[in-house]
N, C-alpha and C. Protein backbone atom coordinates (compact mmCIF):
# COMPACT_ATOMS: atom_id res chain seq x y z
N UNK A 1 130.56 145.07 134.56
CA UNK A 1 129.40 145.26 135.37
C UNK A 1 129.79 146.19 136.53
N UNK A 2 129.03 147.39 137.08
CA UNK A 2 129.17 147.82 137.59
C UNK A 2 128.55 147.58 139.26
N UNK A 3 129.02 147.39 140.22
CA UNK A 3 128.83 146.48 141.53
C UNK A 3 129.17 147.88 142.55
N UNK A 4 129.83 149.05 142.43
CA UNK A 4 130.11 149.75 143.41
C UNK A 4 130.22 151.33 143.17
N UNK A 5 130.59 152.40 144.25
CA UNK A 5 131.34 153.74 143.62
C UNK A 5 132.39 153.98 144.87
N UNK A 6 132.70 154.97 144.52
CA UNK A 6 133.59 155.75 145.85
C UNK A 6 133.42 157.26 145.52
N UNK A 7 133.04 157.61 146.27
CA UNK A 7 132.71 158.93 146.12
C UNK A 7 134.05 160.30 147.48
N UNK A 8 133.88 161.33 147.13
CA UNK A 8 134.93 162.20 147.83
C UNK A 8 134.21 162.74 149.27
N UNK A 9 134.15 162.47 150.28
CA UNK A 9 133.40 162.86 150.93
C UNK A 9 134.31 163.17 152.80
N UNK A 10 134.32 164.59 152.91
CA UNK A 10 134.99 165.39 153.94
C UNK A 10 136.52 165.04 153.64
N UNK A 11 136.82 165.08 152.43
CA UNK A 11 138.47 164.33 152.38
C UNK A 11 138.68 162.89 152.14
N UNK A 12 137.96 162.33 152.44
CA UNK A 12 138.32 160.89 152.41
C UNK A 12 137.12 160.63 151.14
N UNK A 13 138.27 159.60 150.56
CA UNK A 13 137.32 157.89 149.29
C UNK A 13 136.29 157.37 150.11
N UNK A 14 135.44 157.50 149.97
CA UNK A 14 134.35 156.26 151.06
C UNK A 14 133.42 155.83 149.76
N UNK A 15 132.90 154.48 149.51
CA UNK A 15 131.90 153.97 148.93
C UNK A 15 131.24 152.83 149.67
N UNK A 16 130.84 151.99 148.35
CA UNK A 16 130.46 150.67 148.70
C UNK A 16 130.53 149.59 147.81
N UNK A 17 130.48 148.56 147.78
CA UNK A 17 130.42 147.46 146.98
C UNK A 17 129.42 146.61 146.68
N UNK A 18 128.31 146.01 146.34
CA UNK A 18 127.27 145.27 146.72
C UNK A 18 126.65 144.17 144.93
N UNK A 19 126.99 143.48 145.45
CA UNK A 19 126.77 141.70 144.86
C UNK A 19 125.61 141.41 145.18
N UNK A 20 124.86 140.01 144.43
CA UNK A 20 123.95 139.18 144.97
C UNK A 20 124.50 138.70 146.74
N UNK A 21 126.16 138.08 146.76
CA UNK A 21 126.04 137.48 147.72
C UNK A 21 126.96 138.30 148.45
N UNK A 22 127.61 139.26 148.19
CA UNK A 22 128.59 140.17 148.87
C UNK A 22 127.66 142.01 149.09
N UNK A 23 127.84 142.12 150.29
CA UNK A 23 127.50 143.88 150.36
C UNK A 23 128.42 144.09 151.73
N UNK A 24 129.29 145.23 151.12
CA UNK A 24 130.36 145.96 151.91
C UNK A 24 129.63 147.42 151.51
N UNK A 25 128.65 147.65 152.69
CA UNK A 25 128.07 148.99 152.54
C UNK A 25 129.16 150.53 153.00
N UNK A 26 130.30 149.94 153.78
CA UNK A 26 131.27 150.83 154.22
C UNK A 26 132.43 150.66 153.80
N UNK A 27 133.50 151.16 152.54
CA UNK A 27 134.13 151.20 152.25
C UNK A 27 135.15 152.44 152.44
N UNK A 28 136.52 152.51 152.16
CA UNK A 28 137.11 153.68 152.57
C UNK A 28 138.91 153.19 151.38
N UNK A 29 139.21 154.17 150.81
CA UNK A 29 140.26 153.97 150.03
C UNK A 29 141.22 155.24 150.99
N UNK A 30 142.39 154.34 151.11
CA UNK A 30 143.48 155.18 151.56
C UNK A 30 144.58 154.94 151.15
N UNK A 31 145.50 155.96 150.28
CA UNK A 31 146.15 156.68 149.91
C UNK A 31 147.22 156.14 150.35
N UNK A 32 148.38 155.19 149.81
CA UNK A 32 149.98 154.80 150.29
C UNK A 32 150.94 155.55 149.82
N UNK A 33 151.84 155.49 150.67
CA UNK A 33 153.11 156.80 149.95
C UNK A 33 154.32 155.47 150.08
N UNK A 34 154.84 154.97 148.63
CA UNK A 34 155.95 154.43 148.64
C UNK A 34 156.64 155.09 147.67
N UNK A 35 157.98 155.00 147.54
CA UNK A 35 158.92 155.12 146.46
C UNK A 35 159.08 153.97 145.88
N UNK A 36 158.59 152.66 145.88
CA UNK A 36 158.88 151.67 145.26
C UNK A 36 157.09 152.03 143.95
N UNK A 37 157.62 151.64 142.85
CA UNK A 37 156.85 152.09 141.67
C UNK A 37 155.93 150.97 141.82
N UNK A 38 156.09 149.61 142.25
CA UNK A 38 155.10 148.64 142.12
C UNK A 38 154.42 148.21 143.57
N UNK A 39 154.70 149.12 144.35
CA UNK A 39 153.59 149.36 145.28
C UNK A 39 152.03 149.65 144.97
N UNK A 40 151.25 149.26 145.84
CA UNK A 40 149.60 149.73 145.46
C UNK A 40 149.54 151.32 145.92
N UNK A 41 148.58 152.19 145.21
CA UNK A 41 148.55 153.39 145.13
C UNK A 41 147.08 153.46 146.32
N UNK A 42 146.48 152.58 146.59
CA UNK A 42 145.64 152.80 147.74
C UNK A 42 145.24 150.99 148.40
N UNK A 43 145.15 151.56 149.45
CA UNK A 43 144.65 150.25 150.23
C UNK A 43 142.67 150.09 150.27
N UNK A 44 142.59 148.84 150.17
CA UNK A 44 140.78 149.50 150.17
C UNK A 44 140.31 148.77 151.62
N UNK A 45 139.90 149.63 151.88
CA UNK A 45 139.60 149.44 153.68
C UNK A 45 137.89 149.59 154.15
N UNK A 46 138.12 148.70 154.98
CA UNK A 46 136.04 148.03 155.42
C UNK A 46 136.08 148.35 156.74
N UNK A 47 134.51 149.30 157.00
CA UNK A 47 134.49 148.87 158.44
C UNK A 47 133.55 147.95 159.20
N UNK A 48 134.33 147.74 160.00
CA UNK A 48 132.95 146.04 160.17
C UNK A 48 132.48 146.29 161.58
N UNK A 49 131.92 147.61 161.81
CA UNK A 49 131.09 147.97 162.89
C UNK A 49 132.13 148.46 164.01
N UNK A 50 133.42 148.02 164.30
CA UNK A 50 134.27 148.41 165.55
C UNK A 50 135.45 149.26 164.99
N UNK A 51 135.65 148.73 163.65
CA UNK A 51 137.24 149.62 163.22
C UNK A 51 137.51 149.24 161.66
N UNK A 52 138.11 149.49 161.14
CA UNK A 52 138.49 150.04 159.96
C UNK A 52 139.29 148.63 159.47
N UNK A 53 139.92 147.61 158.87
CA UNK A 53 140.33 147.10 158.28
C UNK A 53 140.89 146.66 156.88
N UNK A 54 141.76 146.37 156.24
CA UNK A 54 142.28 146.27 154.91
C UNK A 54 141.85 144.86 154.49
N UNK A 55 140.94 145.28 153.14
CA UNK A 55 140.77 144.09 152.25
C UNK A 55 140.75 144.01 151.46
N UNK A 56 141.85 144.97 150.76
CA UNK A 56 142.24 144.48 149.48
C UNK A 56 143.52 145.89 149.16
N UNK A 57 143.75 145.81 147.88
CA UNK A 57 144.88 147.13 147.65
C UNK A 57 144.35 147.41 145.80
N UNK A 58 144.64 148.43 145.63
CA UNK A 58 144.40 148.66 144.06
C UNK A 58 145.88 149.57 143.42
N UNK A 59 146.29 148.91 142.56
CA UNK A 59 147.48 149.34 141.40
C UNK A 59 146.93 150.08 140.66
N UNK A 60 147.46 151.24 140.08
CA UNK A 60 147.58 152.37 139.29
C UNK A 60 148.09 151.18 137.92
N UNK A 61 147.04 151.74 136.87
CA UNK A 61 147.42 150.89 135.48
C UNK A 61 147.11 152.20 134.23
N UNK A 62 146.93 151.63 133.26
CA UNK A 62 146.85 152.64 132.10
C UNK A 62 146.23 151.87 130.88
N UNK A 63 145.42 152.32 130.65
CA UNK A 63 144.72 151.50 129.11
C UNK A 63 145.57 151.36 128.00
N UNK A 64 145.46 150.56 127.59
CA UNK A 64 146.65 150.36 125.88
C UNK A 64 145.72 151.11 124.71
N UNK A 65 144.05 151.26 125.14
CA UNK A 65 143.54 151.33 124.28
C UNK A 65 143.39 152.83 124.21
N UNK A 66 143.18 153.68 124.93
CA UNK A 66 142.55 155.06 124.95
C UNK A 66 143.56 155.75 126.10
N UNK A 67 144.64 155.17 127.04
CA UNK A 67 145.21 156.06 127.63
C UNK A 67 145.11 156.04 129.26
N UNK A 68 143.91 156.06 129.29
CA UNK A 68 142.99 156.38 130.32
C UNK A 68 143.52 155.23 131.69
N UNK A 69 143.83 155.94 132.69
CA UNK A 69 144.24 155.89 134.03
C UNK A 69 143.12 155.36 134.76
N UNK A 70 143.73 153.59 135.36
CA UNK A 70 142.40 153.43 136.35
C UNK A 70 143.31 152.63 137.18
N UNK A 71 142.48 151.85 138.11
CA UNK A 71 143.49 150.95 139.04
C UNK A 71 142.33 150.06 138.96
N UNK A 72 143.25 148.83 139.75
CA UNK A 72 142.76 147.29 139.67
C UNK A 72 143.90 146.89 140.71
N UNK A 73 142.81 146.05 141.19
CA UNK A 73 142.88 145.02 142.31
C UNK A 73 142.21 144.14 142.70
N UNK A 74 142.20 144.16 144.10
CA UNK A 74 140.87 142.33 144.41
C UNK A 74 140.58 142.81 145.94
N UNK A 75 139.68 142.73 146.32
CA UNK A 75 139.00 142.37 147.52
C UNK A 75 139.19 141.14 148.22
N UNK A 76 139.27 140.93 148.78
CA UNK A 76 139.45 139.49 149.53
C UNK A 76 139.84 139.69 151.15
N UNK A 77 139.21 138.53 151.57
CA UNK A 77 138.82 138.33 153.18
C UNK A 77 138.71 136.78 153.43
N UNK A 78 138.74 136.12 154.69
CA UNK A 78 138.26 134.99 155.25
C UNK A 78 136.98 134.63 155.12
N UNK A 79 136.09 135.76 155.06
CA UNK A 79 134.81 135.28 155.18
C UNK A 79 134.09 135.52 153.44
N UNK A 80 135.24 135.60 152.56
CA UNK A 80 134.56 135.62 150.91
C UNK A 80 135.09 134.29 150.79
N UNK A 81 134.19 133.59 149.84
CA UNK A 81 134.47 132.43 149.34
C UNK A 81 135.88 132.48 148.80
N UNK A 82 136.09 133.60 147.74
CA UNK A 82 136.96 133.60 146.83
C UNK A 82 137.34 135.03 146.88
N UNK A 83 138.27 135.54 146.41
CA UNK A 83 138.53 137.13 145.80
C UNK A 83 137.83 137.39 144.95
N UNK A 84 137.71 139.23 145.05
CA UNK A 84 136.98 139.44 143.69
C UNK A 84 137.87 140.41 143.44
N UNK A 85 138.01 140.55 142.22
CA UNK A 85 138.85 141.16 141.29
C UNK A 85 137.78 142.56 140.48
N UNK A 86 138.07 143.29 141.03
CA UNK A 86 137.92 145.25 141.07
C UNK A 86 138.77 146.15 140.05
N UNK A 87 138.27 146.69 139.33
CA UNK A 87 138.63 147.81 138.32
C UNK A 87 138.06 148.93 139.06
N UNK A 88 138.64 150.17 139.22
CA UNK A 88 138.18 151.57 139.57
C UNK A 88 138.21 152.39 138.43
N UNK A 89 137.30 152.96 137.59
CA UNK A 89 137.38 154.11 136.46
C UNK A 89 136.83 155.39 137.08
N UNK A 90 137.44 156.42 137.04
CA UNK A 90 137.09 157.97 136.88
C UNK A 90 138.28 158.56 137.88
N UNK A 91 137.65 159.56 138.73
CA UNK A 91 139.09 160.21 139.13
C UNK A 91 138.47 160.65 140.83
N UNK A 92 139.02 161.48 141.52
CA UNK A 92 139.03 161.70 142.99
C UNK A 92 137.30 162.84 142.83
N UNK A 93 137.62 163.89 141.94
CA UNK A 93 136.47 165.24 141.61
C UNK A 93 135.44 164.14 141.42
N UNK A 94 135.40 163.60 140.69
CA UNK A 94 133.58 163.21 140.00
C UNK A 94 133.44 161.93 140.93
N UNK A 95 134.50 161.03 141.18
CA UNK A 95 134.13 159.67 141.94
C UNK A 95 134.54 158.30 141.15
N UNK A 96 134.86 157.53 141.27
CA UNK A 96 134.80 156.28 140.81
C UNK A 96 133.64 155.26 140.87
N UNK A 97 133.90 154.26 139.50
CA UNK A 97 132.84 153.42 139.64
C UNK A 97 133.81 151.98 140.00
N UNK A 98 132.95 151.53 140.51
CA UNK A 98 133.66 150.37 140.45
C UNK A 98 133.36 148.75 139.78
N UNK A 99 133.93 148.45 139.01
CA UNK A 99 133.69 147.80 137.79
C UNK A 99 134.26 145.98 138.07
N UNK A 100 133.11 145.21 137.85
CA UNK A 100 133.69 143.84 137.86
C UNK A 100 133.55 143.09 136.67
N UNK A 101 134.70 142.53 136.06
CA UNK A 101 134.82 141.12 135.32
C UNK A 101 135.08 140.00 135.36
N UNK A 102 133.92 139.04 134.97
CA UNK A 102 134.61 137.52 135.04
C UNK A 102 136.19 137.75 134.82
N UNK A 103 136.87 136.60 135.06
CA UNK A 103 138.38 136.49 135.26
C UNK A 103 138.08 135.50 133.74
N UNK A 104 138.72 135.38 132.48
CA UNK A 104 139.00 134.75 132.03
C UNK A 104 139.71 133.59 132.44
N UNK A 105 139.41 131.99 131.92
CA UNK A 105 140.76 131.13 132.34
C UNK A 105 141.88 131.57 131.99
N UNK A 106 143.24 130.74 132.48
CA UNK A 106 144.66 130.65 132.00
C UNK A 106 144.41 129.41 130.94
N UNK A 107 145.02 129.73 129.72
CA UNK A 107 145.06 128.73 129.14
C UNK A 107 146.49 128.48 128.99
N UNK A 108 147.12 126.87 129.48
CA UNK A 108 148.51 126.45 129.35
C UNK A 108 148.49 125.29 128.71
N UNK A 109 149.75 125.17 128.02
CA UNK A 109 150.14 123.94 127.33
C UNK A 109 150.28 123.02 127.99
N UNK A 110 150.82 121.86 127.68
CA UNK A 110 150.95 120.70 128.23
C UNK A 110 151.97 120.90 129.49
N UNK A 111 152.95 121.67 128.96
CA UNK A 111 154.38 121.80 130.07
C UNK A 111 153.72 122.82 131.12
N UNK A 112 152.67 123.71 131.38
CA UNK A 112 152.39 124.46 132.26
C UNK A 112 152.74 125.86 131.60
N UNK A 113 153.25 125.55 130.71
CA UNK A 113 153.74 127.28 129.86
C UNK A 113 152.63 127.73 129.44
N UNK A 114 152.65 129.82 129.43
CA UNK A 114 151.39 129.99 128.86
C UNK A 114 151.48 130.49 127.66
N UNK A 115 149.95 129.78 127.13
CA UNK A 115 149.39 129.83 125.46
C UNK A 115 149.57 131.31 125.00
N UNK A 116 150.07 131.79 123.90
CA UNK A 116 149.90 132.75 123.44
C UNK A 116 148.60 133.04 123.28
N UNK A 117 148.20 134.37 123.28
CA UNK A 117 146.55 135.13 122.85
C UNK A 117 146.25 134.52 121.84
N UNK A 118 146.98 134.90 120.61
CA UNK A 118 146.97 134.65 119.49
C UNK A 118 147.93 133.59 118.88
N UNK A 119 147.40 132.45 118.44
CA UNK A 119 148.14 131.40 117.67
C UNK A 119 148.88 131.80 116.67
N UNK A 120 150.08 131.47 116.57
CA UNK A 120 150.83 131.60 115.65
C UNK A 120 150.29 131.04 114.10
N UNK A 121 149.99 131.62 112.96
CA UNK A 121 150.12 130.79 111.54
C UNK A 121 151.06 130.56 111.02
N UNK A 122 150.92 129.20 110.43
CA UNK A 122 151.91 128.59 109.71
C UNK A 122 151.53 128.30 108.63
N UNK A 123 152.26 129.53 107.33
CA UNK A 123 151.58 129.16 106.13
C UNK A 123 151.95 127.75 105.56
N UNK A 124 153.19 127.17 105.89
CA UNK A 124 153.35 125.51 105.30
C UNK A 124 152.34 124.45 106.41
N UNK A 125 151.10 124.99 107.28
CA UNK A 125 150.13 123.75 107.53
C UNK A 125 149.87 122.61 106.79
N UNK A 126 149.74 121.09 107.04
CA UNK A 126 149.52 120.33 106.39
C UNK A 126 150.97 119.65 105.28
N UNK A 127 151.83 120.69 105.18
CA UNK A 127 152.89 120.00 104.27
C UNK A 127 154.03 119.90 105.14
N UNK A 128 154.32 118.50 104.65
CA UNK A 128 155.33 117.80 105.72
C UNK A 128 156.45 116.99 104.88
N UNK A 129 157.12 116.19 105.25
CA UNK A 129 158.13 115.31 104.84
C UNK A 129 157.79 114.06 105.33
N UNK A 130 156.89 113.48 105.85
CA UNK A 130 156.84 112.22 106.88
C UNK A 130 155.42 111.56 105.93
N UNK A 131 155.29 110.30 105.46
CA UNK A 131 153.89 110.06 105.00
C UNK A 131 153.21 109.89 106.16
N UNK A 132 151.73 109.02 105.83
CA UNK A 132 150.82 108.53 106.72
C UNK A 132 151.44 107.54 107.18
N UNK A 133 152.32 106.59 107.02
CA UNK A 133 152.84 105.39 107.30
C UNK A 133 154.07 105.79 108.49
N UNK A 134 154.48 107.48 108.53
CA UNK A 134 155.34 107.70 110.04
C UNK A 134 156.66 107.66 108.80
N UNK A 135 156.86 107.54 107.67
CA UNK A 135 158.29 107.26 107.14
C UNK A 135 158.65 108.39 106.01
N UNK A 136 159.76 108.69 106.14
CA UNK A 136 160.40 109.69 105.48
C UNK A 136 159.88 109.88 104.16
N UNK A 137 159.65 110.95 102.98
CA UNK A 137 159.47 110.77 101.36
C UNK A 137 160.01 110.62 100.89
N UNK A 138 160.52 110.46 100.09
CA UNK A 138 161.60 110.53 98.94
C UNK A 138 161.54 112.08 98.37
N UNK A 139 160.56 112.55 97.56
CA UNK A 139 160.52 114.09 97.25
C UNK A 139 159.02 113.85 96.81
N UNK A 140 158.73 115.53 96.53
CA UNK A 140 157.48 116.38 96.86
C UNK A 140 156.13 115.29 95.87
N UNK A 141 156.75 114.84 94.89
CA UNK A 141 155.89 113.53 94.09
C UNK A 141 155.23 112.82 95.14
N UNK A 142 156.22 112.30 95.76
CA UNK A 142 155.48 111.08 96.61
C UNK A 142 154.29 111.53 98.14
N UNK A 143 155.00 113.05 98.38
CA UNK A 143 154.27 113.69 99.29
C UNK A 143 152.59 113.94 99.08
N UNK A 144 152.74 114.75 97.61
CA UNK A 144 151.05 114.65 96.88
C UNK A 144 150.43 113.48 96.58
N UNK A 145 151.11 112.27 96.25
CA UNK A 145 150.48 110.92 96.02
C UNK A 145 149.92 110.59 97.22
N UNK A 146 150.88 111.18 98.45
CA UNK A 146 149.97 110.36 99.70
C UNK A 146 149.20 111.10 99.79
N UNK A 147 148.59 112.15 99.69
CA UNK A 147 147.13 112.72 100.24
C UNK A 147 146.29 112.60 99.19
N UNK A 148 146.54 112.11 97.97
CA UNK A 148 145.32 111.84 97.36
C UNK A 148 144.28 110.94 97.58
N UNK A 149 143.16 111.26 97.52
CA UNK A 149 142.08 109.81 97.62
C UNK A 149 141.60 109.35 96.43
């Protein structure tokens, strides 16, 4: 869903953001210079009528699917309930949009570890060594006798 832009204007990123319950009509992206690679590539900055402030940062990422160069980050402040989590697509010339998605849950196992995407298959499902009774088989005879009805 698209919620914002940033457009190029006298040099500077300036847009806006605007929600049912959020509108940041003054936005401003500025430009960080680190040598550390997992630094944010811009800070996203609000002005709230007196001065300029940071509320949030956006990372330089890369699609797995098509290539294509965008950044992602989150907004967040004291006065948002929660963060919101921001995708930027297009480039500095034409402008960015700015793009929101529900957050999927984390899904974890029992121990707190996380679930693979994709479940593993196991083509031997269902065949075991143990009957219904919890006790060892003897061999594969007695295994098919127990699941018959």
């Amino acid at each position: 869903m698209n919620i914002g832009e940033f457009k190029m204007v006298r040099g500077q990123l300036l847009g806006s953001v605007a929600t049912v319950s959020i509108d940041l009509p003054r936005l401003g992206l500025n430009p960080t210079e680190s040598e550390n690679d997992r630094a944010p590539r811009f800070e996203i900055m609000a002005f709230n009528g007196k001065r300029w402030v940071q509320i949030g940062a956006l990372w330089e990422a890369t699609s797995n699917a098509s290539g294509e160069v965008f950044y992602q980050g989150r907004l967040d402040d004291p006065s948002m309930a929660e963060p919101l989590p921001v995708m930027l697509f297009g480039d500095e010339t034409d402008g960015y949009r700015v793009v929101w998605n529900r957050p999927t849950p984390r899904r974890e196992n029992f121990d707190g570890t996380r679930q693979n995407r994709r479940p593993r298959r196991d083509d031997d499902f269902g065949n075991g060594n143990v009957g219904n009774d919890g006790r060892m088989m003897a061999d594969e005879r007695e295994l098919a006798e127990d699941f018959t009805m």
